[in-house]
Protein backbone atom coordinates (compact mmCIF):
# COMPACT_ATOMS: atom_id res chain seq x y z
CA UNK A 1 110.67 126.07 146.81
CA UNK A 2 113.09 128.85 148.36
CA UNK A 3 110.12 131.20 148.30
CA UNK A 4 108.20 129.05 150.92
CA UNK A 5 111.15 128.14 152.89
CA UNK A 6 112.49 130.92 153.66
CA UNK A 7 109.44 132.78 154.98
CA UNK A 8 109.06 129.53 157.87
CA UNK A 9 112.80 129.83 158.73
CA UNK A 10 112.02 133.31 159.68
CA UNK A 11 108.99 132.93 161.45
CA UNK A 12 110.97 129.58 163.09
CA UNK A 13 113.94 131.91 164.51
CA UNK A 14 111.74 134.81 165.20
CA UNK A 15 109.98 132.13 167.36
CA UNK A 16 113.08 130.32 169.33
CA UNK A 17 114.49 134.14 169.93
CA UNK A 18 111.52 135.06 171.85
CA UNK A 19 110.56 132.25 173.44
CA UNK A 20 114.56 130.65 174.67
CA UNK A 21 115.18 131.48 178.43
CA UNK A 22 119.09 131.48 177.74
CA UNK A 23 119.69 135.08 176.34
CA UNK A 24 122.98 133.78 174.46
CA UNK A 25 120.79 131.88 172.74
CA UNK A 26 117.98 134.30 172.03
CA UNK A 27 120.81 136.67 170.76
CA UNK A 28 122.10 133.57 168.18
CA UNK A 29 118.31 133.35 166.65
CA UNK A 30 118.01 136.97 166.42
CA UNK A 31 120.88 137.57 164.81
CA UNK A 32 119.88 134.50 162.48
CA UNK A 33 116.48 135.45 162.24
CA UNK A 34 118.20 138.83 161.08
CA UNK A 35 120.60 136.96 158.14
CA UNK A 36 117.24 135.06 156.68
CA UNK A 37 115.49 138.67 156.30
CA UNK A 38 118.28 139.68 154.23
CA UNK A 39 118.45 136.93 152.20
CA UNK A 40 114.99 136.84 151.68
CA UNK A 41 114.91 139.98 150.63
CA UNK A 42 117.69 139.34 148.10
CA UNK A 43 116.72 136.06 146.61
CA UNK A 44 112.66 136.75 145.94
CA UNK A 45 113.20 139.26 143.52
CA UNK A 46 115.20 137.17 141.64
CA UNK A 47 112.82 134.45 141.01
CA UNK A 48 109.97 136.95 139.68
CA UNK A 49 111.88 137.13 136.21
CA UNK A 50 113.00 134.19 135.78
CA UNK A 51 108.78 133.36 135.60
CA UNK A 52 107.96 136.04 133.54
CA UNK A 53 110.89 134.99 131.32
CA UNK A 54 109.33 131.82 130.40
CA UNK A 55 105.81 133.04 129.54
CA UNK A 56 107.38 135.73 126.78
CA UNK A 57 108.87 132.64 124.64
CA UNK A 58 107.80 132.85 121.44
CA UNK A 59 105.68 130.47 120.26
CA UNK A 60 106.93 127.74 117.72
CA UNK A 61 106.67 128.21 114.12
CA UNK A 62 104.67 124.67 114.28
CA UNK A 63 101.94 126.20 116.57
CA UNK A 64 101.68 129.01 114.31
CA UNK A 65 100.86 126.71 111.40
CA UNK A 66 97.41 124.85 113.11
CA UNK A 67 95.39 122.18 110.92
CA UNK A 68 91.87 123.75 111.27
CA UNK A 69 88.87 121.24 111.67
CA UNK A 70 87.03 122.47 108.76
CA UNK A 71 87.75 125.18 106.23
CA UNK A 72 86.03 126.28 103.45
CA UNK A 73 87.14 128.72 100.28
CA UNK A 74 85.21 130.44 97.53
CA UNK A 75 86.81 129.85 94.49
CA UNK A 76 85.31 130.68 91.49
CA UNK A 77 84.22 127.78 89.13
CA UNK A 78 85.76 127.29 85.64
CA UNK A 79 84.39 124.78 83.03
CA UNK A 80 86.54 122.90 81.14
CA UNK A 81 83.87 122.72 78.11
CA UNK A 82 83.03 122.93 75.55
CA UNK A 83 86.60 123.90 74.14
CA UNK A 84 88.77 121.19 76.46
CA UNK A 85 87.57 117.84 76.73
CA UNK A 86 90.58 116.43 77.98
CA UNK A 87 90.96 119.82 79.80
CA UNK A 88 90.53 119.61 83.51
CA UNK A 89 94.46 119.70 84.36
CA UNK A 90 94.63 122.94 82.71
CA UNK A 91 91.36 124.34 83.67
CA UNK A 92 91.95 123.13 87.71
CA UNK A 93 95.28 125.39 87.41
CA UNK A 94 93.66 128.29 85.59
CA UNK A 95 91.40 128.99 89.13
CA UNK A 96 94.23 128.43 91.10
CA UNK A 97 96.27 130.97 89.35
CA UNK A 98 93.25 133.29 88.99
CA UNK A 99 92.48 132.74 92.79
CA UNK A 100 96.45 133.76 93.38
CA UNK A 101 95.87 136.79 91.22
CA UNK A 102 97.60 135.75 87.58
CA UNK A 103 96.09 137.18 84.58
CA UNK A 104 95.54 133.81 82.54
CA UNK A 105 92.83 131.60 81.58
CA UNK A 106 92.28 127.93 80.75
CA UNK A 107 92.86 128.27 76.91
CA UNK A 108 96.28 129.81 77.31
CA UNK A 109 97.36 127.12 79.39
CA UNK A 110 96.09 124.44 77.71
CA UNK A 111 98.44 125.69 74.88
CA UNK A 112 101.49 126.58 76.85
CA UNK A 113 101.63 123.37 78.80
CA UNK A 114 104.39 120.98 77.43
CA UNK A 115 102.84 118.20 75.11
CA UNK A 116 104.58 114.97 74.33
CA UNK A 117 102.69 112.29 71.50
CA UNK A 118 100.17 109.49 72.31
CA UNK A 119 102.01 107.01 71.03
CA UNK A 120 105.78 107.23 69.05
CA UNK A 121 107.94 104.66 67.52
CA UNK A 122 111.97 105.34 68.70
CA UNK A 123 114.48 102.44 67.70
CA UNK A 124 111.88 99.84 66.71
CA UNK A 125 109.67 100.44 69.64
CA UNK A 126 106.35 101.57 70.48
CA UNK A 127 106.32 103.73 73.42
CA UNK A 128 103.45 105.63 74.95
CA UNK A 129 103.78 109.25 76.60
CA UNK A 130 104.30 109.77 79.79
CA UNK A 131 102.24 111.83 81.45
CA UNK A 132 104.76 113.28 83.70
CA UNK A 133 107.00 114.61 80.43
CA UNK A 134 103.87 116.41 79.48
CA UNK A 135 100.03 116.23 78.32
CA UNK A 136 99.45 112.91 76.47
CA UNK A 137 97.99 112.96 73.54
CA UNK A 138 95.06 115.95 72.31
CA UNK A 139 93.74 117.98 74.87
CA UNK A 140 90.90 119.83 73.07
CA UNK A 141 88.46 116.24 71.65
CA UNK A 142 87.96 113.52 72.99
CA UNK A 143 87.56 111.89 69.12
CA UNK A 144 91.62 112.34 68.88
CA UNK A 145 93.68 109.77 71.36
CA UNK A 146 94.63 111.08 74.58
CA UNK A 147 95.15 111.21 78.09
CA UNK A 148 96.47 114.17 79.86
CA UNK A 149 99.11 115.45 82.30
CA UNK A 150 100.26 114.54 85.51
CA UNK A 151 102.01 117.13 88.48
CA UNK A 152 105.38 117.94 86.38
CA UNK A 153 104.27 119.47 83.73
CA UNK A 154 101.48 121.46 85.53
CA UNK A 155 104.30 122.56 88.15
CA UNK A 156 106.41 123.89 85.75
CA UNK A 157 103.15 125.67 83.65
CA UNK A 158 101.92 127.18 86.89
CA UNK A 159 105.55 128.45 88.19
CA UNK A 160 105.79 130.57 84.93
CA UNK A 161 103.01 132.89 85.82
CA UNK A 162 103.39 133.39 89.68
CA UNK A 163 106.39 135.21 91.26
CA UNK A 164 109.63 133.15 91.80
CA UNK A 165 109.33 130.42 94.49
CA UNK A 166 105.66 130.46 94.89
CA UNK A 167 105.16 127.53 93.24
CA UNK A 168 104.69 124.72 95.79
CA UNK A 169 104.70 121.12 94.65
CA UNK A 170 103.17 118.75 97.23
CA UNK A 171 103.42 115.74 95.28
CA UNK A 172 104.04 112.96 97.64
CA UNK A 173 103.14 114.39 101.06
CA UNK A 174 100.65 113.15 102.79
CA UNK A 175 97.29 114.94 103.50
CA UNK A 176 97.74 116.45 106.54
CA UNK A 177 99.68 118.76 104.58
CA UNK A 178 97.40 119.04 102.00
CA UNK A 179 94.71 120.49 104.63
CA UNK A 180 97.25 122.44 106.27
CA UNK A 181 97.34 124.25 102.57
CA UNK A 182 93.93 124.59 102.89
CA UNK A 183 93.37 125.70 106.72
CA UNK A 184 95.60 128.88 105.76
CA UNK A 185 93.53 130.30 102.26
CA UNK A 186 95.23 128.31 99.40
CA UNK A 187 92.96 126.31 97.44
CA UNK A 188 95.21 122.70 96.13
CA UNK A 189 95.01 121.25 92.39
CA UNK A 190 95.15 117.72 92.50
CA UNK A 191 94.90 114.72 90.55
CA UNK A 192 92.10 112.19 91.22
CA UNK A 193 89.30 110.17 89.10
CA UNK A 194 86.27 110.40 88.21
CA UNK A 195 84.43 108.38 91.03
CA UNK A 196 86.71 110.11 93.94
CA UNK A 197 87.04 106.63 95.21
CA UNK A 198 90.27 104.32 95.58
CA UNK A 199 89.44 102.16 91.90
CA UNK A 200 89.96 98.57 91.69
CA UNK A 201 92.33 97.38 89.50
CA UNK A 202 90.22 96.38 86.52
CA UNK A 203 90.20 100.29 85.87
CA UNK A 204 94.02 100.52 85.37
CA UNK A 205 96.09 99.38 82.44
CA UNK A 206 99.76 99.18 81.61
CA UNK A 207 101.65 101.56 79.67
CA UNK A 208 105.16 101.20 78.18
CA UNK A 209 107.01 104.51 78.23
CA UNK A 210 110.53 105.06 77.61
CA UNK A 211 110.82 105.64 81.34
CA UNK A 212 109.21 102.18 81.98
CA UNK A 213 106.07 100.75 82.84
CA UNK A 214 103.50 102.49 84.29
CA UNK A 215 100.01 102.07 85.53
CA UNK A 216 97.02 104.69 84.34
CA UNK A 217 93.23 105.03 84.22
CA UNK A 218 91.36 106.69 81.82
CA UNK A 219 89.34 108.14 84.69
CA UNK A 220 92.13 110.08 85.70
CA UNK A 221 90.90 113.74 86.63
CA UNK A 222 92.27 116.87 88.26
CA UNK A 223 89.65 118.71 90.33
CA UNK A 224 90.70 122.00 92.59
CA UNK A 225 90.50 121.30 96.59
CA UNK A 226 88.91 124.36 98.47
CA UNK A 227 88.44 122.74 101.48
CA UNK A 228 87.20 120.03 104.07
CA UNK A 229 85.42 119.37 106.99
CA UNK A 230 85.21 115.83 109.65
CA UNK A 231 83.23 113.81 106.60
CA UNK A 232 83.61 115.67 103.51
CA UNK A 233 86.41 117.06 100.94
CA UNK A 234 84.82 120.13 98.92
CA UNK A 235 86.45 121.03 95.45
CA UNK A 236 85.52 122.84 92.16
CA UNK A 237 85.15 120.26 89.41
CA UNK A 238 85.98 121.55 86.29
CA UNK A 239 84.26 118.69 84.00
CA UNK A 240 80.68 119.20 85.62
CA UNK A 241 81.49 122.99 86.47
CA UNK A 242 80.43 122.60 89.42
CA UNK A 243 81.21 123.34 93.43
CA UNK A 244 81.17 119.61 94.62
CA UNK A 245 81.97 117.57 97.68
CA UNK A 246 83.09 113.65 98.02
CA UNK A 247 83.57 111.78 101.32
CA UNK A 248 86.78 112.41 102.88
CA UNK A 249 88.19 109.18 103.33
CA UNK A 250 86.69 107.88 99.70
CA UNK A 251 88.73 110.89 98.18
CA UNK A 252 92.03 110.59 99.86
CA UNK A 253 92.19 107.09 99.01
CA UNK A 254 91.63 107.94 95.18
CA UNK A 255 94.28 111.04 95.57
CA UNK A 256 96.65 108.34 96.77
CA UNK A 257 95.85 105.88 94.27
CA UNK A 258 97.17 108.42 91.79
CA UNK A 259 100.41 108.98 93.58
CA UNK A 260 99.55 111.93 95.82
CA UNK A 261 99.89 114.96 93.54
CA UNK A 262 99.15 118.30 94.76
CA UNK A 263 99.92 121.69 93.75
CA UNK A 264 99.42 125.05 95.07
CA UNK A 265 101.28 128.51 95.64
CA UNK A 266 102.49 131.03 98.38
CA UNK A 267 105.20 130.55 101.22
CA UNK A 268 106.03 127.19 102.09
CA UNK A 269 104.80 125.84 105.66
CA UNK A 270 106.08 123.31 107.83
């Protein structure tokens, strides 16, 4: 505001010292008109920084971290057969960590991962795994009981072959942060079923675990995210082997049926 206002005061005295017939008064304005100059002069350069200033501010960190609208990564696909029936939490990690450059494949994993029993008897009960204590049951045939794993397990399996803190679990966030992931290069394991729909409940039985009850499907599945667009989620599905794509919506509703798990790798983003 100063650097209009000051320019019109001027140009105001200037005007009264000229045009006054009392030469008292024409020497006032001059002098005046004299004092504004200076300050002009003064003050304007003052201001210019002060602008400047404000358009070198860096930009957030949140800015820096944008949600694309669609993103799309070429990861390559990993079958989980004919060796691992049960197999696709192993063989979803195995092209993450080959994507993030680890040296490992899907049979490895599937016998490093932590394994608890099926079923056990402890104190005169009958308890059934839990699949966050480790892969339920036989991973390799579906003729032997079994289940599989949930996130834990597959967090700490996947943390011992990429460098310290690079591990990222995202269990329990909600998408957005799932495609933010995505939007900058790093494909996400999740867990899902087998219709990438939310299921209704007739699908889901209880299960008494030393930890408690707990709900599960034997259409639980773990397919690898590699990216989205406005109507579709696109992932590599390990069962058919194949690059495959489910509608969004239908998908995040079955990822948050199954407790939001996610996985992935790299430096952590907020």
């Amino acid at each position: 505001m100063e650097i209009i206002i000051l320019p019109i005061t001027v140009l105001l005295f200037s005007f009264i010292a000229i045009i006054h017939k009392n030469r008292f008064v024409r020497l006032f304005y001059f002098i005046l008109t004299i004092i504004v100059l200076v300050l002009t002069v003064n003050v304007l350069p003052e201001k210019i920084p002060e602008v400047q200033g404000r358009e070198e501010d860096p930009v957030p960190v949140s800015d820096l971290f944008r949600i694309a609208d669609d993103v799309f990564i070429d990861v390559p696909v990993i079958s989980q057969l004919p060796e691992l029936q049960r197999g696709c939490e192993v063989t979803s990690l195995a092209m993450l960590l080959n994507f993030a450059g680890a040296d490992v494949d899907k049979m490895e994993l599937a016998e490093k991962i932590k394994k608890v029993p099926f079923t056990y008897k402890k104190g005169g009960q009958i308890y059934s795994g839990h699949p966050n204590d480790g892969f339920v049951g036989d991973i390799r045939s579906w003729k032997k009981p079994g289940l599989g794993a949930y996130h834990r397990p597959v967090y700490e399996l996947a943390a011992r072959y990429l460098q310290p803190g690079q591990a990222i679990d995202l269990t329990g966030e909600n998408f957005e942060k799932v495609k933010l992931y995505l939007s900058h290069g790093k494909p996400v394991w999740v867990i899902t079923n087998t219709e990438y729909r939310k299921l209704p409940d007739s699908y889901f039985r209880i299960w008494n675990t030393e930890k408690g009850k707990i709900k599960i499907t034997y259409k639980e599945h773990s397919v690898l995210l590699t990216g989205y667009d406005p109507q579709y989620v696109y992932f590599n599905d390990p069962l058919t082997g194949k690059k495959r794509k489910a509608p969004l919506h239908d998908f995040i509703a079955s990822w948050e049926q199954m407790g939001r798990q996610a996985i992935t790798y790299g430096d952590r983003l907020h």
